[in-house]
N, C-alpha and C. Protein backbone atom coordinates (compact mmCIF):
# COMPACT_ATOMS: atom_id res chain seq x y z
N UNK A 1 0.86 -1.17 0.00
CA UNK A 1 0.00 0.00 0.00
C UNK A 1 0.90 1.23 0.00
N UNK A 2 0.72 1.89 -0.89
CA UNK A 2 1.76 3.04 -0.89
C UNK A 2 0.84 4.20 -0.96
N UNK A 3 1.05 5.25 -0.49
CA UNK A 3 0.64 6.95 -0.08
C UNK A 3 0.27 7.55 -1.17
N UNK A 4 0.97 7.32 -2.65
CA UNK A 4 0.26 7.79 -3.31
C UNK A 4 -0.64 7.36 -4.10
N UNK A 5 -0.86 6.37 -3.44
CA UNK A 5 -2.28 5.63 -4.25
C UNK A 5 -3.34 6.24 -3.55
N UNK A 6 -3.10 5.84 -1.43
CA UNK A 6 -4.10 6.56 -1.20
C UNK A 6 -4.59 7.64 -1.58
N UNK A 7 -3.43 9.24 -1.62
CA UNK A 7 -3.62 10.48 -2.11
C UNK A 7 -4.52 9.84 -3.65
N UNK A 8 -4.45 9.51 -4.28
CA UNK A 8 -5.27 9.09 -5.24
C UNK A 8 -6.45 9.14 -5.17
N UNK A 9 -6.92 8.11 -4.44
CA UNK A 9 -8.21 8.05 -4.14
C UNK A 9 -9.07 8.57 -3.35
N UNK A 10 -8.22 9.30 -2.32
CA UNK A 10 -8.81 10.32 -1.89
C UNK A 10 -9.40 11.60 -3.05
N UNK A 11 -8.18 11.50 -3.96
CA UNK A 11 -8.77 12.81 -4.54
C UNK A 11 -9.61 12.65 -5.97
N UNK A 12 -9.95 11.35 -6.01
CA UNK A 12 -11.10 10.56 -6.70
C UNK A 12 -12.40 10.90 -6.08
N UNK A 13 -11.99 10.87 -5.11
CA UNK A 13 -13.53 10.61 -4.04
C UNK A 13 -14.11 12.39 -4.20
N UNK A 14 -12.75 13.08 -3.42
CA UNK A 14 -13.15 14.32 -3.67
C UNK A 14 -13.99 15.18 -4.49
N UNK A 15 -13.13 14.68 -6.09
CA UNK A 15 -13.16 15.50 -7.27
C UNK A 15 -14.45 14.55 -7.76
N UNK A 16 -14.37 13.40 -7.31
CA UNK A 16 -16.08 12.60 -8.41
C UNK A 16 -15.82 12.43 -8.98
N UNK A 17 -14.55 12.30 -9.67
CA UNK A 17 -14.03 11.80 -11.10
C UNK A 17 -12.58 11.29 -11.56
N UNK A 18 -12.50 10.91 -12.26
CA UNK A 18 -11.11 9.99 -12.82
C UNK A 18 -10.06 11.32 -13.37
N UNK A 19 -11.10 12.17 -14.25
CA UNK A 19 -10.30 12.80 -14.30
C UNK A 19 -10.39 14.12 -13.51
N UNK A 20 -10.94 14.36 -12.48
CA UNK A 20 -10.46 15.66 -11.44
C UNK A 20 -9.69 15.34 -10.84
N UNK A 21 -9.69 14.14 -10.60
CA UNK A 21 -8.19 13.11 -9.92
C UNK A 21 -7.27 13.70 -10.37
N UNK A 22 -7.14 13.30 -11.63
CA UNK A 22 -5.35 13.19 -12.93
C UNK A 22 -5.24 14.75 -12.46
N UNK A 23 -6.28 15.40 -13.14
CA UNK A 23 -5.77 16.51 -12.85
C UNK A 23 -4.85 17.36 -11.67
N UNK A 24 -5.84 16.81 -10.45
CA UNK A 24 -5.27 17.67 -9.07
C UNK A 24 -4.17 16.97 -8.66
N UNK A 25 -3.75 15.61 -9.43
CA UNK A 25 -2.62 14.90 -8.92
C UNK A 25 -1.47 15.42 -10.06
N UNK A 26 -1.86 15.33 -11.04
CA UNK A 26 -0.98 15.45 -12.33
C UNK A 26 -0.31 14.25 -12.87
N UNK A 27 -1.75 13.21 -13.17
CA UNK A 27 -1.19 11.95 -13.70
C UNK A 27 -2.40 11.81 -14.73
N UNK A 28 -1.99 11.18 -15.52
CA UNK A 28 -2.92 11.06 -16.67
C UNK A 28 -4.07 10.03 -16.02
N UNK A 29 -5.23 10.48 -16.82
CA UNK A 29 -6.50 9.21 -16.36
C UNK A 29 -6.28 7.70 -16.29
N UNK A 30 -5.62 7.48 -17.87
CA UNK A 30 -5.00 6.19 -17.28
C UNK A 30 -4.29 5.59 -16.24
N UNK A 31 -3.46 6.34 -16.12
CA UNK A 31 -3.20 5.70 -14.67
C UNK A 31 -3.79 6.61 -13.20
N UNK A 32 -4.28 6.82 -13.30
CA UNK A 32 -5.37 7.13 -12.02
C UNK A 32 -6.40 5.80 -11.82
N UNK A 33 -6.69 5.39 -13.06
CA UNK A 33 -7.45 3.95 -13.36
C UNK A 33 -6.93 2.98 -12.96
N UNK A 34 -5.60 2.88 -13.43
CA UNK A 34 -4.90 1.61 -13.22
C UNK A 34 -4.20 1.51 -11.40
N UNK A 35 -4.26 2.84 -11.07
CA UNK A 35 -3.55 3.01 -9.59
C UNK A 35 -5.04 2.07 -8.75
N UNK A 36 -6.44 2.68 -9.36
CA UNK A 36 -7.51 2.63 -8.36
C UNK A 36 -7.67 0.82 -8.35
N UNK A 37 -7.35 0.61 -10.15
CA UNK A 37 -7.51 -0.76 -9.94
C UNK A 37 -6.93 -1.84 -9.30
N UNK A 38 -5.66 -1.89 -9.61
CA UNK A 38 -4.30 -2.31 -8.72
C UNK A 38 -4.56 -2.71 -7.21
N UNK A 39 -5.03 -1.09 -7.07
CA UNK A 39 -5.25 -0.85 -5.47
C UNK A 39 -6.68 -1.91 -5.14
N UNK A 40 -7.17 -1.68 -5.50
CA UNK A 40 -8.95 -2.50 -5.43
C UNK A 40 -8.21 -4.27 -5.55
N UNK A 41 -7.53 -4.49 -6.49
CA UNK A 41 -7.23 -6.01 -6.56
C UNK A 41 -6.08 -6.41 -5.19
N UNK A 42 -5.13 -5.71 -4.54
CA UNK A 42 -4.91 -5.85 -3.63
C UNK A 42 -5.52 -5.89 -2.30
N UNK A 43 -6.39 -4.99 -2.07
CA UNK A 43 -7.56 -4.63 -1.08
C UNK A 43 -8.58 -6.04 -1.24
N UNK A 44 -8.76 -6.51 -2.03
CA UNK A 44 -9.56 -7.46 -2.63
C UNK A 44 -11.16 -6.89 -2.53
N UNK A 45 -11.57 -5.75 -2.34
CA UNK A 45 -12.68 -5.16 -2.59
C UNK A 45 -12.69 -4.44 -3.52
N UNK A 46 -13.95 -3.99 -3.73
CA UNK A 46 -14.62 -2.51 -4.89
C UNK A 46 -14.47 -1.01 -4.02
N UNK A 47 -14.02 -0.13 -4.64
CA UNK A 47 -14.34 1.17 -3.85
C UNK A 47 -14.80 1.98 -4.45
N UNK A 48 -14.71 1.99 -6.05
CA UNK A 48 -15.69 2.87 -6.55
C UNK A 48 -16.13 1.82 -7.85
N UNK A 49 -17.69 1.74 -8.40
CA UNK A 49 -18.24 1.31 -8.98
C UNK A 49 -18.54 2.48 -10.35
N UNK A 50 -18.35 1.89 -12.00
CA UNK A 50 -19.43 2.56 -12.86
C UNK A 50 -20.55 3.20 -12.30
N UNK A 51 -20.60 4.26 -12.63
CA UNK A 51 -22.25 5.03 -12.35
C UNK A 51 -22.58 5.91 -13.43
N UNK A 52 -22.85 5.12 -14.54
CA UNK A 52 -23.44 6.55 -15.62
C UNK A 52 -22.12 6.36 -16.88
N UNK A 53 -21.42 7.41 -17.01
CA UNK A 53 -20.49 7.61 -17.29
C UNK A 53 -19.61 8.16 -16.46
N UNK A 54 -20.03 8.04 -15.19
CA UNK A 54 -18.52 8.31 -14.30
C UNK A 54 -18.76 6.97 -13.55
N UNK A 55 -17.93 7.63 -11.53
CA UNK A 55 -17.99 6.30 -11.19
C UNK A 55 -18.68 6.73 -9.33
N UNK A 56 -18.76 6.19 -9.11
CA UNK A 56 -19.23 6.60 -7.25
C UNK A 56 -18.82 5.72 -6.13
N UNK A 57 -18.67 6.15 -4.95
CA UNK A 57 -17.85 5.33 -4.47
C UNK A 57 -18.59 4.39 -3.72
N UNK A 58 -18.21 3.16 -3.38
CA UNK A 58 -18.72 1.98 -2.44
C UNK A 58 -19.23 2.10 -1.10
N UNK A 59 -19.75 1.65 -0.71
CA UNK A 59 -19.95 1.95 1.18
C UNK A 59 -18.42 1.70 1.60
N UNK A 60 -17.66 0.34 0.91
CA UNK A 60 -16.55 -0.02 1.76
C UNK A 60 -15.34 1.45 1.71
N UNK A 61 -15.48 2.16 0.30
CA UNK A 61 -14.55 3.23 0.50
C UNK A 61 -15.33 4.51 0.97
N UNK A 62 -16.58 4.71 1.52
CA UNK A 62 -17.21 5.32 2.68
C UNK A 62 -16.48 4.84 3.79
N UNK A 63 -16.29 3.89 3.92
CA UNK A 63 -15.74 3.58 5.56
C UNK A 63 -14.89 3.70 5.71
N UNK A 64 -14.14 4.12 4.84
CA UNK A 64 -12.11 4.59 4.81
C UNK A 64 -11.91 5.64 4.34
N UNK A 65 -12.60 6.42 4.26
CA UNK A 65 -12.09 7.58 3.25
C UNK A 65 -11.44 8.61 4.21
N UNK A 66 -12.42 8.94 5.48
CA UNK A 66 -12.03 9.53 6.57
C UNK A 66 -10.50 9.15 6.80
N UNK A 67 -10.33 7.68 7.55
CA UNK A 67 -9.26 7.40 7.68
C UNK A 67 -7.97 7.91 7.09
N UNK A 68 -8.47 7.38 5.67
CA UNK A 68 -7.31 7.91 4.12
C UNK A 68 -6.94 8.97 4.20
N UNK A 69 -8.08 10.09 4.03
CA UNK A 69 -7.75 11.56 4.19
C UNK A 69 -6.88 11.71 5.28
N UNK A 70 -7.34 11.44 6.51
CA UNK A 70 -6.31 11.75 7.71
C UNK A 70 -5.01 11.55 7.45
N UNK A 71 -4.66 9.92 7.35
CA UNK A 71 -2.93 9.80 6.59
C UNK A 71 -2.65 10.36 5.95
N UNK A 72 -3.00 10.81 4.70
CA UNK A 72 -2.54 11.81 3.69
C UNK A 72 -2.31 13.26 4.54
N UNK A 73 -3.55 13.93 5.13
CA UNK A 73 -2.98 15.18 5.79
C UNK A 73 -1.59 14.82 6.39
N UNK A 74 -1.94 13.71 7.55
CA UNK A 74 -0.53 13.38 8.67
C UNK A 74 0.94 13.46 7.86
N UNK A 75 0.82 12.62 6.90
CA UNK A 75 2.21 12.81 5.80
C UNK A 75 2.28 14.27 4.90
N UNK A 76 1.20 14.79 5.02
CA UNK A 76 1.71 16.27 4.63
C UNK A 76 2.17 16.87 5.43
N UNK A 77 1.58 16.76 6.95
CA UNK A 77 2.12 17.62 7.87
C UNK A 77 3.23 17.40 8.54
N UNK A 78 3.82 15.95 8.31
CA UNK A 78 5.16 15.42 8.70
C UNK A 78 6.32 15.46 7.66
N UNK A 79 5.85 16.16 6.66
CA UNK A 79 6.50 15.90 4.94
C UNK A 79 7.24 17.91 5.30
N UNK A 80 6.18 18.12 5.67
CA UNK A 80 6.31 19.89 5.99
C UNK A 80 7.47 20.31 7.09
N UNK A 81 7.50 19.11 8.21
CA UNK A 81 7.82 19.55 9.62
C UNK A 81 9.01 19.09 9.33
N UNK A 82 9.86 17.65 8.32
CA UNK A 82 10.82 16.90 8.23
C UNK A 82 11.69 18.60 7.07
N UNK A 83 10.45 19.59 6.72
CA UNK A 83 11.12 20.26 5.51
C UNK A 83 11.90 21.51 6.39
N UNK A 84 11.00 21.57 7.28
CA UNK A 84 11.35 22.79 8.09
C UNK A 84 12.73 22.25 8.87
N UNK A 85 12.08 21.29 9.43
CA UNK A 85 14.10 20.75 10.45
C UNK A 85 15.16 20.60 9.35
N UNK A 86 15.11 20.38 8.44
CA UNK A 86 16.52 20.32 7.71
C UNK A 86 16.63 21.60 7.50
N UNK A 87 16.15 22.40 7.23
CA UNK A 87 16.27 24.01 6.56
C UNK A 87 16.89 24.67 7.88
N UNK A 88 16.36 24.29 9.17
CA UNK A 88 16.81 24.48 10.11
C UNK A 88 17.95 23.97 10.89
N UNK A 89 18.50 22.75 10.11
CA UNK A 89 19.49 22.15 10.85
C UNK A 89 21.07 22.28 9.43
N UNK A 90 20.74 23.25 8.65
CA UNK A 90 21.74 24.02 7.95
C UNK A 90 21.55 25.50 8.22
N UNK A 91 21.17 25.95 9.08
CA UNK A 91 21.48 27.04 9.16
C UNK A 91 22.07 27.33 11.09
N UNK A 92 23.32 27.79 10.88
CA UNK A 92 23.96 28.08 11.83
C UNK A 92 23.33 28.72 13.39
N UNK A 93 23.74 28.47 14.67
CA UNK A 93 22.82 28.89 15.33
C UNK A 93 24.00 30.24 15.85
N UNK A 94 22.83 31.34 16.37
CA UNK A 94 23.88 32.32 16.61
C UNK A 94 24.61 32.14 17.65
N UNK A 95 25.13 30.95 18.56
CA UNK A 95 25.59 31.07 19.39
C UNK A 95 26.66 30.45 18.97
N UNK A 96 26.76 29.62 17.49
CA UNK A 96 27.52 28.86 16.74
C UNK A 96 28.79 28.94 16.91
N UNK A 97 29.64 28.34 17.19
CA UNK A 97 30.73 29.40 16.97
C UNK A 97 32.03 27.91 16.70
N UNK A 98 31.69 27.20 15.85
CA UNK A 98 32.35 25.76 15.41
C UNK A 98 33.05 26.19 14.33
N UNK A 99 34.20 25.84 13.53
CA UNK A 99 34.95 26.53 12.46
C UNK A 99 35.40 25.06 11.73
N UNK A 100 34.63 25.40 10.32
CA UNK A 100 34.74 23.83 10.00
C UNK A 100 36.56 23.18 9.47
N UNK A 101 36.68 21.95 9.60
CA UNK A 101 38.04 21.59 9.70
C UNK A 101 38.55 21.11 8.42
N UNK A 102 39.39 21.85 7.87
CA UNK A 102 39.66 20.91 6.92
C UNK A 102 40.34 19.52 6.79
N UNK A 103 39.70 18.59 5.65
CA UNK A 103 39.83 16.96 5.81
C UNK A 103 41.78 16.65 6.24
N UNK A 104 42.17 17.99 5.26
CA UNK A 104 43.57 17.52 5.70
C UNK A 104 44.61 17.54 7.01
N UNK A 105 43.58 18.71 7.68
CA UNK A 105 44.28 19.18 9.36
C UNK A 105 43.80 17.84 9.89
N UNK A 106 42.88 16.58 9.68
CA UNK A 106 42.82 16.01 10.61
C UNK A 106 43.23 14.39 10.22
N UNK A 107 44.00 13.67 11.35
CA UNK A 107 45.38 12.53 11.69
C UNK A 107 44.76 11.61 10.66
């Protein structure tokens, strides 16, 4: 199960469509299709069914979607916080006062 499948289908569910998906993800319909299907044959359930000419989603991906969404926020907001500590852990602190060594001064 990988994250951006969920993000996928979350934003299937969202958008109502295959392709508001591609779009807000920036993957072509085909594979927005092939991610949902993949994903559905691993899951070994349906989550979204034909409806018309689009598609709607299952009760079973009613009962996860909440969930889904949440992980996806959580890895944005840990994707954000991992962006901020490195940005922060190259920049010198003012009390810094370390003088870097060169490879050859040392035995």
């Amino acid at each position: 199960m990988r994250l951006e499948v969920i993000r996928t289908l979350v934003a299937v569910y969202d958008t109502g469509s295959v392709v508001g998906a591609a779009t807000r993800q920036g993957y072509s319909t085909s594979a927005v299709s092939r991610q949902i299907g993949a994903f559905q044959r691993e899951l070994g359930m349906t989550l979204f069914e034909p409806d018309g000419r689009g598609i709607r989603a299952t009760n079973a991906l009613l009962d996860l979607v909440d969930e889904m969404r949440q992980l996806v926020e959580q890895a944005d907001r840990l994707q954000a916080r991992l962006r901020r500590t490195r940005s922060a852990a190259h920049q010198p602190s003012a009390g810094d006062r370390s003088m870097p060594i060169a490879p050859s001064a040392l035995p």
